[in-house]
PDB file of N, CA and C in Angstrom:
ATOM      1  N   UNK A   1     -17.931 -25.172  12.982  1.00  0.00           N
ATOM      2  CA  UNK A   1     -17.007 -26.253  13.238  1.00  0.00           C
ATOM      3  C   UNK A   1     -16.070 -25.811  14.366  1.00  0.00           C
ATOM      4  N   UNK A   2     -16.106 -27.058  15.297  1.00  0.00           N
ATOM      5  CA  UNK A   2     -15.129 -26.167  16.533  1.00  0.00           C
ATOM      6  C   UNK A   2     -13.354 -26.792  16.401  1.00  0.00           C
ATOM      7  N   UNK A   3     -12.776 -26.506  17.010  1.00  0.00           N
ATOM      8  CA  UNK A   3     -11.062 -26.476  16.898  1.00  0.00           C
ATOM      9  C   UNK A   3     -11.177 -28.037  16.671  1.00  0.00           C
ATOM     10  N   UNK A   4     -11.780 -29.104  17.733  1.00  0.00           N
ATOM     11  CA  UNK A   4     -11.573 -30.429  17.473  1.00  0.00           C
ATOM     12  C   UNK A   4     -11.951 -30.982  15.892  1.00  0.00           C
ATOM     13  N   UNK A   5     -13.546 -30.404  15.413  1.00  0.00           N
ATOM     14  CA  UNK A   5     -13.730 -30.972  14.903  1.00  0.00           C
ATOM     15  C   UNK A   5     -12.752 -30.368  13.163  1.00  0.00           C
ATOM     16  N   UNK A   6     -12.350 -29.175  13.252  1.00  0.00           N
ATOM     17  CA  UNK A   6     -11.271 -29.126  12.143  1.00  0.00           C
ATOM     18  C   UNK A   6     -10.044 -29.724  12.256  1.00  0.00           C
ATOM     19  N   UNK A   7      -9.637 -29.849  13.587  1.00  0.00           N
ATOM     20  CA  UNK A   7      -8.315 -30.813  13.091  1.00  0.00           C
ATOM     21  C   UNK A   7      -8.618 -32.079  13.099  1.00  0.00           C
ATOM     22  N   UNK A   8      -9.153 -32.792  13.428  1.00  0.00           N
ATOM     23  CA  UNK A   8      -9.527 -34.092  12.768  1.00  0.00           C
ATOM     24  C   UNK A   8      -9.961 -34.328  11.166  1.00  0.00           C
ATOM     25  N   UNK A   9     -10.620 -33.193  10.603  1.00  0.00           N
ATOM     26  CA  UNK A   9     -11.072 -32.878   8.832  1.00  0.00           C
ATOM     27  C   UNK A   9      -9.230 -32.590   8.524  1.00  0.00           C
ATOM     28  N   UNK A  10      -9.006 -31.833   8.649  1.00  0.00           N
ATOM     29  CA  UNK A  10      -7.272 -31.689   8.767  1.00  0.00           C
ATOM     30  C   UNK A  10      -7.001 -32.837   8.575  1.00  0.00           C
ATOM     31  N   UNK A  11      -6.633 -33.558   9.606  1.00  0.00           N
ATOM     32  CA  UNK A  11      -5.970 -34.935   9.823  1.00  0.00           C
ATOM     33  C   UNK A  11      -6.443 -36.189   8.965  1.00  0.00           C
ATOM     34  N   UNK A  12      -8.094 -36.264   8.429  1.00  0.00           N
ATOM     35  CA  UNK A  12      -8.685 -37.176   7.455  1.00  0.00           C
ATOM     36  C   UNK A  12      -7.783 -36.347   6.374  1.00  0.00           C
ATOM     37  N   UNK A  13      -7.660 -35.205   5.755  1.00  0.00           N
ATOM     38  CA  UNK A  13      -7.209 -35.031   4.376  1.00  0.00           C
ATOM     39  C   UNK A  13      -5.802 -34.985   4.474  1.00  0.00           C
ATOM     40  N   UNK A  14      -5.228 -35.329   5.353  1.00  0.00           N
ATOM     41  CA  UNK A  14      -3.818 -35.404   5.614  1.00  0.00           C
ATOM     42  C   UNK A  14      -3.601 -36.832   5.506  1.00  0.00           C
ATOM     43  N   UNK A  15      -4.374 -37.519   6.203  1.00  0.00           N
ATOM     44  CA  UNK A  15      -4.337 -39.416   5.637  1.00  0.00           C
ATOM     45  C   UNK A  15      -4.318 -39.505   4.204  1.00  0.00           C
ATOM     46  N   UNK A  16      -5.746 -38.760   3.537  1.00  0.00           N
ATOM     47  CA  UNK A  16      -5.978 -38.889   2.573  1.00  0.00           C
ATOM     48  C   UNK A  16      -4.738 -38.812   1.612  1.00  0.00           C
ATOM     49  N   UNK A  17      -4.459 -37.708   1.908  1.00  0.00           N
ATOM     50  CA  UNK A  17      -3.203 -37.225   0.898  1.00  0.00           C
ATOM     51  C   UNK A  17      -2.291 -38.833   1.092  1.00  0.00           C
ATOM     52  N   UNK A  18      -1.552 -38.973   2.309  1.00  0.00           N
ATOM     53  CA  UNK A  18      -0.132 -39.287   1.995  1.00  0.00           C
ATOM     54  C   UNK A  18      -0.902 -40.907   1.456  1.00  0.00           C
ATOM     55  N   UNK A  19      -2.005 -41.271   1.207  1.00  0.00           N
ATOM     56  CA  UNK A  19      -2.630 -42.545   0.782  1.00  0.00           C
ATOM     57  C   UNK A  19      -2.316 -42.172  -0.631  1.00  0.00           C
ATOM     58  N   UNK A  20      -2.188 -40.813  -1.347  1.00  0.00           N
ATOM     59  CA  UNK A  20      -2.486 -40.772  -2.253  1.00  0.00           C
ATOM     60  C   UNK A  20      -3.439 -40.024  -3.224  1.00  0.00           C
ATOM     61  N   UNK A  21      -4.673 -39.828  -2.088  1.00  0.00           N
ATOM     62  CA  UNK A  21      -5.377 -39.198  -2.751  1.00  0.00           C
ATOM     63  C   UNK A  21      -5.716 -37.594  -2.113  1.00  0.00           C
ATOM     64  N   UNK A  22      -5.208 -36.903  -3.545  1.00  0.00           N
ATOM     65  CA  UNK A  22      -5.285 -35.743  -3.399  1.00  0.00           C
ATOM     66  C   UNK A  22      -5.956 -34.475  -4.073  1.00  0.00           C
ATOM     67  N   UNK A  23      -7.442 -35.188  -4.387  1.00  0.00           N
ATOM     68  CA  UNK A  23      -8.755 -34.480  -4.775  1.00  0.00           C
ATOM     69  C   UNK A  23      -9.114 -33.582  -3.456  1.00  0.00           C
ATOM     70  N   UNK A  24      -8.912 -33.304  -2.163  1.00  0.00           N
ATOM     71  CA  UNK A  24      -9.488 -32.717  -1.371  1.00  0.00           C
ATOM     72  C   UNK A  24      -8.383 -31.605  -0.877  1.00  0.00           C
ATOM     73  N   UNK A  25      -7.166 -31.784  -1.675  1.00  0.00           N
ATOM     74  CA  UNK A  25      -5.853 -30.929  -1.256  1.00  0.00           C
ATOM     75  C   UNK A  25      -6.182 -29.770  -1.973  1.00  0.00           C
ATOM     76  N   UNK A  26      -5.678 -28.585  -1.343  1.00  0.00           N
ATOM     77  CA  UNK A  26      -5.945 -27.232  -2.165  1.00  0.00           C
ATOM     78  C   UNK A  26      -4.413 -26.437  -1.627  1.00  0.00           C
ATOM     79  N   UNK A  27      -3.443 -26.156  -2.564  1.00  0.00           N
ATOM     80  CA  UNK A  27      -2.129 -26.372  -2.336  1.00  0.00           C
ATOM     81  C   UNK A  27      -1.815 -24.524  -2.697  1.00  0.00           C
ATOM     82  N   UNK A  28      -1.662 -23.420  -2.128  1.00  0.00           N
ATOM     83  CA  UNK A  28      -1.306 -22.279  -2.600  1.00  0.00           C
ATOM     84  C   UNK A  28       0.335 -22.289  -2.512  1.00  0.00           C
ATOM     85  N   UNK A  29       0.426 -21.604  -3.861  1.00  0.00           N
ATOM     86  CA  UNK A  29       1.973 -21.112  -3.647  1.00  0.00           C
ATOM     87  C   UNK A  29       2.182 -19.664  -3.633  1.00  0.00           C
ATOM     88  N   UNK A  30       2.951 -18.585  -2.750  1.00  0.00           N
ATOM     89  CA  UNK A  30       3.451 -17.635  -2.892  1.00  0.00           C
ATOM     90  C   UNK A  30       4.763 -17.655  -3.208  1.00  0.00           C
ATOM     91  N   UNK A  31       4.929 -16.648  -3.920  1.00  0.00           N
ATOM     92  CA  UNK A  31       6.628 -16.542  -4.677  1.00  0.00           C
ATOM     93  C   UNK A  31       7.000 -15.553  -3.317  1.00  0.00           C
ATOM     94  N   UNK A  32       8.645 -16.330  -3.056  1.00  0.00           N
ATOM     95  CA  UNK A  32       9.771 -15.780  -2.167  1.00  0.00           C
ATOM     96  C   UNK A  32      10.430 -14.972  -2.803  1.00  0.00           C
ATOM     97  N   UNK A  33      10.819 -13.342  -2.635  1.00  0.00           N
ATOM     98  CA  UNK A  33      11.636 -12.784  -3.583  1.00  0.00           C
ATOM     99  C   UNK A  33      12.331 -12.033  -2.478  1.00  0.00           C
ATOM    100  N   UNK A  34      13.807 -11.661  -2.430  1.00  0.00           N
ATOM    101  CA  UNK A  34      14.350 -11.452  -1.912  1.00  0.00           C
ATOM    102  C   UNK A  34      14.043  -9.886  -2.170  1.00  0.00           C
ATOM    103  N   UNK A  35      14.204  -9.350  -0.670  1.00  0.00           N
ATOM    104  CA  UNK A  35      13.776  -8.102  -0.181  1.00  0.00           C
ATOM    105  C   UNK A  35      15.017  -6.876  -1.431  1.00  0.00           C
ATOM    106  N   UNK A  36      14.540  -5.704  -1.504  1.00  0.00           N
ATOM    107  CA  UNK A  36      15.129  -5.150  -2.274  1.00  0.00           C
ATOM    108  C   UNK A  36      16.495  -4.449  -1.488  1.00  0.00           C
ATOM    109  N   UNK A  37      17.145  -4.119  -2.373  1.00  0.00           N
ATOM    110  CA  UNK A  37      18.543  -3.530  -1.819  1.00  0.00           C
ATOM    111  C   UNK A  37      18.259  -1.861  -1.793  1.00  0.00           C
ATOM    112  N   UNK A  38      18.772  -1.068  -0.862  1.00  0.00           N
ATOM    113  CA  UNK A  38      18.187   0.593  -0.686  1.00  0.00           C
ATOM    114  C   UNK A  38      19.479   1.100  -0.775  1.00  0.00           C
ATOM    115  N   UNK A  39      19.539   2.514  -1.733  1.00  0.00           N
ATOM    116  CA  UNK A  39      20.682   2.945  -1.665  1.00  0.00           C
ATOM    117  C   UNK A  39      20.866   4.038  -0.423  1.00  0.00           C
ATOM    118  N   UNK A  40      21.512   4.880  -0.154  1.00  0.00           N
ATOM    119  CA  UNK A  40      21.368   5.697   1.233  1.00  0.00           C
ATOM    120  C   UNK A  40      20.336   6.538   0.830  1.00  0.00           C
ATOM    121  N   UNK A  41      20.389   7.106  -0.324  1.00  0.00           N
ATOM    122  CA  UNK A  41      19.495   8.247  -0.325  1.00  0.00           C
ATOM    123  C   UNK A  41      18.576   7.390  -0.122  1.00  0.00           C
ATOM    124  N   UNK A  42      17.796   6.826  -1.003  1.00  0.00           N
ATOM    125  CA  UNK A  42      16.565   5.558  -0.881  1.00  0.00           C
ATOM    126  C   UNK A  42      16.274   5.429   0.247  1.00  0.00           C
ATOM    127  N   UNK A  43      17.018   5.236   1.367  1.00  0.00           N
ATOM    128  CA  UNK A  43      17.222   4.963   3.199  1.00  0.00           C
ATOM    129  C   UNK A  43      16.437   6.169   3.660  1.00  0.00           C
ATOM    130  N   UNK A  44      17.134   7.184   3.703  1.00  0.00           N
ATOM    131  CA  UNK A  44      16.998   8.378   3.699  1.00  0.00           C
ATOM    132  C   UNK A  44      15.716   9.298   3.291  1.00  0.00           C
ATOM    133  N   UNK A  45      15.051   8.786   2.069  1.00  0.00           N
ATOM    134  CA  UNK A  45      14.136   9.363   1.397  1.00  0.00           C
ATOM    135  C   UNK A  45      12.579   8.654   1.940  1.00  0.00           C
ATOM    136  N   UNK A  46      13.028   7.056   2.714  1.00  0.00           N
ATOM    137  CA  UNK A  46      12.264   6.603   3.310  1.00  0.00           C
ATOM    138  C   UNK A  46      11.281   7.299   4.518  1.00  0.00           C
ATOM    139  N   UNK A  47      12.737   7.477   5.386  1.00  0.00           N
ATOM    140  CA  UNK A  47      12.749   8.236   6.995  1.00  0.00           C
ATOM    141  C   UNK A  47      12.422   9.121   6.481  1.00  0.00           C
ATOM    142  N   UNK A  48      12.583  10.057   5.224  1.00  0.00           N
ATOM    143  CA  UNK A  48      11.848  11.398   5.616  1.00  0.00           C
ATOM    144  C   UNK A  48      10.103  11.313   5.534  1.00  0.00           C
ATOM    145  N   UNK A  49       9.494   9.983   4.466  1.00  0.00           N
ATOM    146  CA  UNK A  49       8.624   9.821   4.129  1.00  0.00           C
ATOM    147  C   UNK A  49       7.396   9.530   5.611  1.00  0.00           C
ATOM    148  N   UNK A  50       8.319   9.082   6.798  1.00  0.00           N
ATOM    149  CA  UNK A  50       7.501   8.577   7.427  1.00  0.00           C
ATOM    150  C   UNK A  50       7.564   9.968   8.533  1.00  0.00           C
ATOM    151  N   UNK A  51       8.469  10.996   8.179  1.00  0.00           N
ATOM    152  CA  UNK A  51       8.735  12.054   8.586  1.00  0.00           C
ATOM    153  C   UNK A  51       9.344  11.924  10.231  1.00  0.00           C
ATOM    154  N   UNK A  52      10.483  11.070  10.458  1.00  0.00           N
ATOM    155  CA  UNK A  52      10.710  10.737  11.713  1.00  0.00           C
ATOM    156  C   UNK A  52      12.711  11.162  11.927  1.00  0.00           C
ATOM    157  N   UNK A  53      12.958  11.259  13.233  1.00  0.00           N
ATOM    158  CA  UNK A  53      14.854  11.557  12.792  1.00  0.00           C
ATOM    159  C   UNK A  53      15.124   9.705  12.950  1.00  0.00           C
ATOM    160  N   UNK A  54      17.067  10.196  12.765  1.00  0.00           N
ATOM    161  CA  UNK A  54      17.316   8.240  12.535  1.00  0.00           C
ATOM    162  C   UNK A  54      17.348   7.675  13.591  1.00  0.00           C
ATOM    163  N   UNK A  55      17.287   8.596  15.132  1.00  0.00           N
ATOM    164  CA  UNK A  55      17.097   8.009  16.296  1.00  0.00           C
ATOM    165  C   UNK A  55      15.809   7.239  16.366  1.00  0.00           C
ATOM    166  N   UNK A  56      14.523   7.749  15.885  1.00  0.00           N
ATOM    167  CA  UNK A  56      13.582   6.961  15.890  1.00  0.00           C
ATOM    168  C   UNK A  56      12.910   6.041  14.742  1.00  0.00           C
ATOM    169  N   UNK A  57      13.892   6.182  13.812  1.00  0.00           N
ATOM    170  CA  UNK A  57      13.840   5.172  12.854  1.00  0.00           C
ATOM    171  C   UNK A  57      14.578   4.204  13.503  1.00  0.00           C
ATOM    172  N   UNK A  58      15.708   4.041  13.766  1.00  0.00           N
ATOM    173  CA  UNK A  58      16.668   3.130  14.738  1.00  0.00           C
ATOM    174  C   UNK A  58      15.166   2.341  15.854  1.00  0.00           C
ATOM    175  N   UNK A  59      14.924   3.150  16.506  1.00  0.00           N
ATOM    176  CA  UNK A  59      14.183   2.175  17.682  1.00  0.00           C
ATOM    177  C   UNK A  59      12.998   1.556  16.430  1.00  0.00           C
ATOM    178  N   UNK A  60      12.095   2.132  16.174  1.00  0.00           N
ATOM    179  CA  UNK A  60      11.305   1.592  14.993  1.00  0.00           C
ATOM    180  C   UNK A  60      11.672   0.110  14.717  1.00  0.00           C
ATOM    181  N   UNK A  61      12.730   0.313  14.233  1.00  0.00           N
ATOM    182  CA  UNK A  61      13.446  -0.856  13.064  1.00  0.00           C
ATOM    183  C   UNK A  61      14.332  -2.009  14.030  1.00  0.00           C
ATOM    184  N   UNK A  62      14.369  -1.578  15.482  1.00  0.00           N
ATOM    185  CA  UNK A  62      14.973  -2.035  16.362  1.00  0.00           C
ATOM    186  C   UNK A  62      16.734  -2.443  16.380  1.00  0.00           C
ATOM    187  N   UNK A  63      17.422  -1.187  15.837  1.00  0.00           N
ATOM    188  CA  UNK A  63      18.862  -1.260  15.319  1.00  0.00           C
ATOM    189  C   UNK A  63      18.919  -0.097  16.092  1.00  0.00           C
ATOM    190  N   UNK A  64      20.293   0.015  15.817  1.00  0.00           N
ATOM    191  CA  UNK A  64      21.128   1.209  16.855  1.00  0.00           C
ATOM    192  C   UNK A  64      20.961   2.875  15.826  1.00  0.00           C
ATOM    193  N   UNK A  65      20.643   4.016  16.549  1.00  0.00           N
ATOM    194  CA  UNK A  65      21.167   5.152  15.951  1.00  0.00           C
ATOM    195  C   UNK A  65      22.111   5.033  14.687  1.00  0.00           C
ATOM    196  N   UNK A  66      22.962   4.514  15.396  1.00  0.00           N
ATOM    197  CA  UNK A  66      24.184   4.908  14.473  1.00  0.00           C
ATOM    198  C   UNK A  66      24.318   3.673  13.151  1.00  0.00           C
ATOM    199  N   UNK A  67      23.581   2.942  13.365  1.00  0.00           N
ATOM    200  CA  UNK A  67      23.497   2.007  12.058  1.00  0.00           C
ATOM    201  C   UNK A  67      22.408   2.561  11.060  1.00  0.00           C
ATOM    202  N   UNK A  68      21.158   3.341  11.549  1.00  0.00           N
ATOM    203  CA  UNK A  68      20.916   4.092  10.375  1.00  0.00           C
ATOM    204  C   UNK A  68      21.851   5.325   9.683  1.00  0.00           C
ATOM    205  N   UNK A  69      22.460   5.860  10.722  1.00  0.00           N
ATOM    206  CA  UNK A  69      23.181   7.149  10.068  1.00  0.00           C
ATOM    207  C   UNK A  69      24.536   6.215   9.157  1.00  0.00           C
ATOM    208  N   UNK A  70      24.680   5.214   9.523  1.00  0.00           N
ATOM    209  CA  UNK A  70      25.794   4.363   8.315  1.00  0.00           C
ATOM    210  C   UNK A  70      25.370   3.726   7.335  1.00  0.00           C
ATOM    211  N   UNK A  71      24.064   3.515   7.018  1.00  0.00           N
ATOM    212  CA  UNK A  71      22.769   3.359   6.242  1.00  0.00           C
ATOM    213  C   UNK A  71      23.218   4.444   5.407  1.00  0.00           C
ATOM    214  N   UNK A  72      22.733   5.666   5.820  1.00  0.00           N
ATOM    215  CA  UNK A  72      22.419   6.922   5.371  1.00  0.00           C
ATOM    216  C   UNK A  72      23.860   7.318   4.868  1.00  0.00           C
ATOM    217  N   UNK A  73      25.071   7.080   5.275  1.00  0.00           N
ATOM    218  CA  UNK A  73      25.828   7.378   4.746  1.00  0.00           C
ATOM    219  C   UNK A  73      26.774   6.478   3.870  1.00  0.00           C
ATOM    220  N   UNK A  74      26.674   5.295   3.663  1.00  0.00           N
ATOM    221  CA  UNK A  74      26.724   4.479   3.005  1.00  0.00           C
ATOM    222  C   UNK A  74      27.859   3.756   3.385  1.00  0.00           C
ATOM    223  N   UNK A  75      28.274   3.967   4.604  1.00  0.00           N
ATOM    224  CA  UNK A  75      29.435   2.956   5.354  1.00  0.00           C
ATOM    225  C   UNK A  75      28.942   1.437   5.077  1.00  0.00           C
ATOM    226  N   UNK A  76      27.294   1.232   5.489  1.00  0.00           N
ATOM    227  CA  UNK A  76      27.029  -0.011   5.511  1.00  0.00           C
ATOM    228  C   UNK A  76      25.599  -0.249   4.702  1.00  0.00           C
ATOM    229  N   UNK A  77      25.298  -1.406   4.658  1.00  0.00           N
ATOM    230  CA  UNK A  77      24.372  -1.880   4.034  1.00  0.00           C
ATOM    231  C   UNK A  77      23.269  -2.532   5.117  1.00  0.00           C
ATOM    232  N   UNK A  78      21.764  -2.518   4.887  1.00  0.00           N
ATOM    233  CA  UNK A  78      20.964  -3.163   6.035  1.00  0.00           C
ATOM    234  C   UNK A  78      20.753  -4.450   6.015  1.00  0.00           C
ATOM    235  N   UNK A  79      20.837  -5.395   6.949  1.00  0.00           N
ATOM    236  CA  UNK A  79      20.354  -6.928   6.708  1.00  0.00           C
ATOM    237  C   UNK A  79      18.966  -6.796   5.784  1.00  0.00           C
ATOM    238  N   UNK A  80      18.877  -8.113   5.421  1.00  0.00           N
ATOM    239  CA  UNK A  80      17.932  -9.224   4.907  1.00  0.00           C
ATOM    240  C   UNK A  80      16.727  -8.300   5.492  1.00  0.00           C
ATOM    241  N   UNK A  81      16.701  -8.470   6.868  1.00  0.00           N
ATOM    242  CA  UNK A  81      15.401  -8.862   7.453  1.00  0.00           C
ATOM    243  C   UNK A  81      15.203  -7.055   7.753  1.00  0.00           C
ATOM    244  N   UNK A  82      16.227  -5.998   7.623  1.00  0.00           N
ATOM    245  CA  UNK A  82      15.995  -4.786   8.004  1.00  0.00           C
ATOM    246  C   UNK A  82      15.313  -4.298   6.405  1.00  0.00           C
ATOM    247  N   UNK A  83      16.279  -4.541   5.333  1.00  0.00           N
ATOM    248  CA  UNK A  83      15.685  -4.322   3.982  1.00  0.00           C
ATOM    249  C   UNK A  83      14.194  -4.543   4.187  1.00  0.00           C
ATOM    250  N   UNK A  84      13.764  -6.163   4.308  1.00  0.00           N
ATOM    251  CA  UNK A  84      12.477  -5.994   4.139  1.00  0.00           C
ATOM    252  C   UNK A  84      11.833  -5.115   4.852  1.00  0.00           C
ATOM    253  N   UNK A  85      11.771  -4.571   6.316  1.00  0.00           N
ATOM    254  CA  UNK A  85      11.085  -3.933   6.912  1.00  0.00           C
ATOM    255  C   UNK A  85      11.218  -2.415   6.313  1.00  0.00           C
ATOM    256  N   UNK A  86      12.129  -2.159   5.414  1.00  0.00           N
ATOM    257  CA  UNK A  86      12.341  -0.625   4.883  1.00  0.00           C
ATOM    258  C   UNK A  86      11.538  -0.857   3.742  1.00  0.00           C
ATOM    259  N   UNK A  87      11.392  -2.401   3.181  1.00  0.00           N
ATOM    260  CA  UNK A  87      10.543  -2.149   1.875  1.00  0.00           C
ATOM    261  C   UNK A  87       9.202  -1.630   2.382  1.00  0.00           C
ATOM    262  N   UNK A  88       8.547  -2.801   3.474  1.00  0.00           N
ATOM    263  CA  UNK A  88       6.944  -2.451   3.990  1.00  0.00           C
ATOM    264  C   UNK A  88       6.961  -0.697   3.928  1.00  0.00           C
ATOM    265  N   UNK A  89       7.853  -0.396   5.122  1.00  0.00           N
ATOM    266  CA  UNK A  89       7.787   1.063   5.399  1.00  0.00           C
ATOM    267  C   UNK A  89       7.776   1.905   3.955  1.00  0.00           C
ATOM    268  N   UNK A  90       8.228   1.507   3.527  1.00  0.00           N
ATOM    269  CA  UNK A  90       7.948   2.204   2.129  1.00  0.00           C
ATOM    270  C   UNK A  90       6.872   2.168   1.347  1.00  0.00           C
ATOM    271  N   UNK A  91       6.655   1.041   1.084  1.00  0.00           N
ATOM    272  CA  UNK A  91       5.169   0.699   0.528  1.00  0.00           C
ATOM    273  C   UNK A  91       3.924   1.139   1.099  1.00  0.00           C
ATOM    274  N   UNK A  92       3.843   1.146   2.624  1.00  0.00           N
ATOM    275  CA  UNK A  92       2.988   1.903   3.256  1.00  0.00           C
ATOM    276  C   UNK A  92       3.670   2.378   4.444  1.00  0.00           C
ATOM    277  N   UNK A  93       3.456   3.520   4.376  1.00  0.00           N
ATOM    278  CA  UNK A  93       4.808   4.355   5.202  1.00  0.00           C
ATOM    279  C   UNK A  93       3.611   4.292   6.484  1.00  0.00           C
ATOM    280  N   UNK A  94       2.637   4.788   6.498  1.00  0.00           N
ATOM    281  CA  UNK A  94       1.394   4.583   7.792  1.00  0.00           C
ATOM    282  C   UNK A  94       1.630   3.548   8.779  1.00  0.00           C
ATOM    283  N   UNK A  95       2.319   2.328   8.336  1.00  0.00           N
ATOM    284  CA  UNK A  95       2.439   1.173   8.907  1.00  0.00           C
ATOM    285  C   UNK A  95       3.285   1.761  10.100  1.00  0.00           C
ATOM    286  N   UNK A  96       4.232   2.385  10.048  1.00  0.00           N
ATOM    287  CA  UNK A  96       5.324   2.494  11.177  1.00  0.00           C
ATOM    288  C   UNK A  96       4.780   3.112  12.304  1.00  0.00           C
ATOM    289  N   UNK A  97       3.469   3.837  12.390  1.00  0.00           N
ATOM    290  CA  UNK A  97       2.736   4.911  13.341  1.00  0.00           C
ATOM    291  C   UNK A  97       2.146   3.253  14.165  1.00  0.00           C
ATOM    292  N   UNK A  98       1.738   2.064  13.248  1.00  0.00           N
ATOM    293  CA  UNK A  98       1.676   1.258  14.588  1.00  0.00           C
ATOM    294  C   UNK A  98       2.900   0.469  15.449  1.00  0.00           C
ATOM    295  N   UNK A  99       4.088   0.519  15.343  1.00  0.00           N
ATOM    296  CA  UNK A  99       4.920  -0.170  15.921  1.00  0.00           C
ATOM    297  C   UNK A  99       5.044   0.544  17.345  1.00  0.00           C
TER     298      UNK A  99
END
Protein backbone atom coordinates (compact mmCIF):
# COMPACT_ATOMS: atom_id res chain seq x y z
CA UNK A 1 0.00 0.00 0.00
CA UNK A 2 1.60 3.29 -1.00
CA UNK A 3 1.40 6.74 1.21
CA UNK A 4 -1.79 7.79 -1.01
CA UNK A 5 -3.44 4.82 -0.85
CA UNK A 6 -3.18 4.64 3.27
CA UNK A 7 -4.29 7.94 3.86
CA UNK A 8 -7.30 7.75 2.06
CA UNK A 9 -8.06 3.99 4.20
CA UNK A 10 -7.13 6.55 7.10
CA UNK A 11 -9.52 9.08 5.98
CA UNK A 12 -12.55 6.28 5.00
CA UNK A 13 -12.16 5.07 8.83
CA UNK A 14 -11.98 8.50 10.00
CA UNK A 15 -15.49 9.25 8.13
CA UNK A 16 -16.44 6.10 9.36
CA UNK A 17 -15.84 6.83 12.88
CA UNK A 18 -17.20 10.41 13.29
CA UNK A 19 -20.59 8.72 11.29
CA UNK A 20 -20.47 6.61 14.10
CA UNK A 21 -19.25 3.64 13.21
CA UNK A 22 -16.52 2.37 15.02
CA UNK A 23 -15.98 -1.46 14.23
CA UNK A 24 -12.80 -0.60 12.15
CA UNK A 25 -11.26 1.77 15.05
CA UNK A 26 -8.43 0.13 17.01
CA UNK A 27 -7.85 2.74 19.87
CA UNK A 28 -4.39 2.07 22.13
CA UNK A 29 -3.94 3.68 25.35
CA UNK A 30 -0.56 4.27 27.10
CA UNK A 31 -0.52 5.40 30.73
CA UNK A 32 1.27 9.04 31.32
CA UNK A 33 3.19 8.83 34.59
CA UNK A 34 5.09 11.50 35.69
CA UNK A 35 8.87 11.08 35.43
CA UNK A 36 10.44 10.11 38.83
CA UNK A 37 12.00 12.55 41.30
CA UNK A 38 16.18 11.74 41.88
CA UNK A 39 17.72 12.45 45.01
CA UNK A 40 21.51 13.83 44.54
CA UNK A 41 23.05 10.78 45.38
CA UNK A 42 20.49 8.96 42.87
CA UNK A 43 21.89 11.95 40.31
CA UNK A 44 25.14 11.08 41.13
CA UNK A 45 24.98 7.29 41.25
CA UNK A 46 23.50 7.70 37.72
CA UNK A 47 26.68 9.70 36.17
CA UNK A 48 28.83 7.32 37.73
CA UNK A 49 26.81 4.43 36.10
CA UNK A 50 27.31 5.78 32.69
CA UNK A 51 30.89 6.41 34.01
CA UNK A 52 31.17 10.08 32.65
CA UNK A 53 32.30 13.66 34.86
CA UNK A 54 29.20 16.37 35.32
CA UNK A 55 30.79 18.39 32.56
CA UNK A 56 29.76 15.74 30.21
CA UNK A 57 26.74 14.73 31.74
CA UNK A 58 25.77 18.56 31.48
CA UNK A 59 26.38 18.58 27.56
CA UNK A 60 24.66 14.99 27.33
CA UNK A 61 21.54 16.26 29.05
CA UNK A 62 22.04 19.64 27.35
CA UNK A 63 22.13 21.84 30.80
CA UNK A 64 24.98 23.76 32.14
CA UNK A 65 28.02 22.16 34.28
CA UNK A 66 27.03 23.73 37.09
CA UNK A 67 23.35 22.65 37.18
CA UNK A 68 24.44 19.11 37.48
CA UNK A 69 26.93 19.82 40.28
CA UNK A 70 23.59 21.65 42.05
CA UNK A 71 21.79 18.42 41.16
CA UNK A 72 24.52 16.64 42.88
CA UNK A 73 24.55 18.80 45.63
CA UNK A 74 21.15 19.33 46.27
CA UNK A 75 20.86 23.19 45.82
CA UNK A 76 18.38 22.26 43.06
CA UNK A 77 16.10 19.90 41.66
CA UNK A 78 16.00 18.76 37.67
CA UNK A 79 13.02 19.74 35.40
CA UNK A 80 10.20 17.50 34.20
CA UNK A 81 11.79 16.87 31.02
CA UNK A 82 15.62 16.48 32.58
CA UNK A 83 14.13 13.84 35.27
CA UNK A 84 12.81 11.92 32.50
CA UNK A 85 15.97 11.82 30.54
CA UNK A 86 17.89 10.71 33.96
CA UNK A 87 15.16 8.05 34.27
CA UNK A 88 15.99 6.54 30.45
CA UNK A 89 19.73 6.99 31.37
CA UNK A 90 19.17 4.95 34.12
CA UNK A 91 17.16 2.32 32.86
CA UNK A 92 19.56 1.83 30.10
CA UNK A 93 22.60 3.64 30.88
CA UNK A 94 24.11 2.40 27.06
CA UNK A 95 21.62 4.81 25.67
CA UNK A 96 23.79 7.95 26.46
CA UNK A 97 27.00 6.48 24.29
CA UNK A 98 24.41 7.40 21.39
CA UNK A 99 23.70 11.08 21.99
Amino acid sequence: MNNDEYFDKTMDQLDAYIDGDDSKVIIDTLPLTDPPKFTPAQIKAIRHSVAVTQRVLAHMLAVSPRTVESWEAGRSEPSGSDRRLLQIVEQDPKIISKV
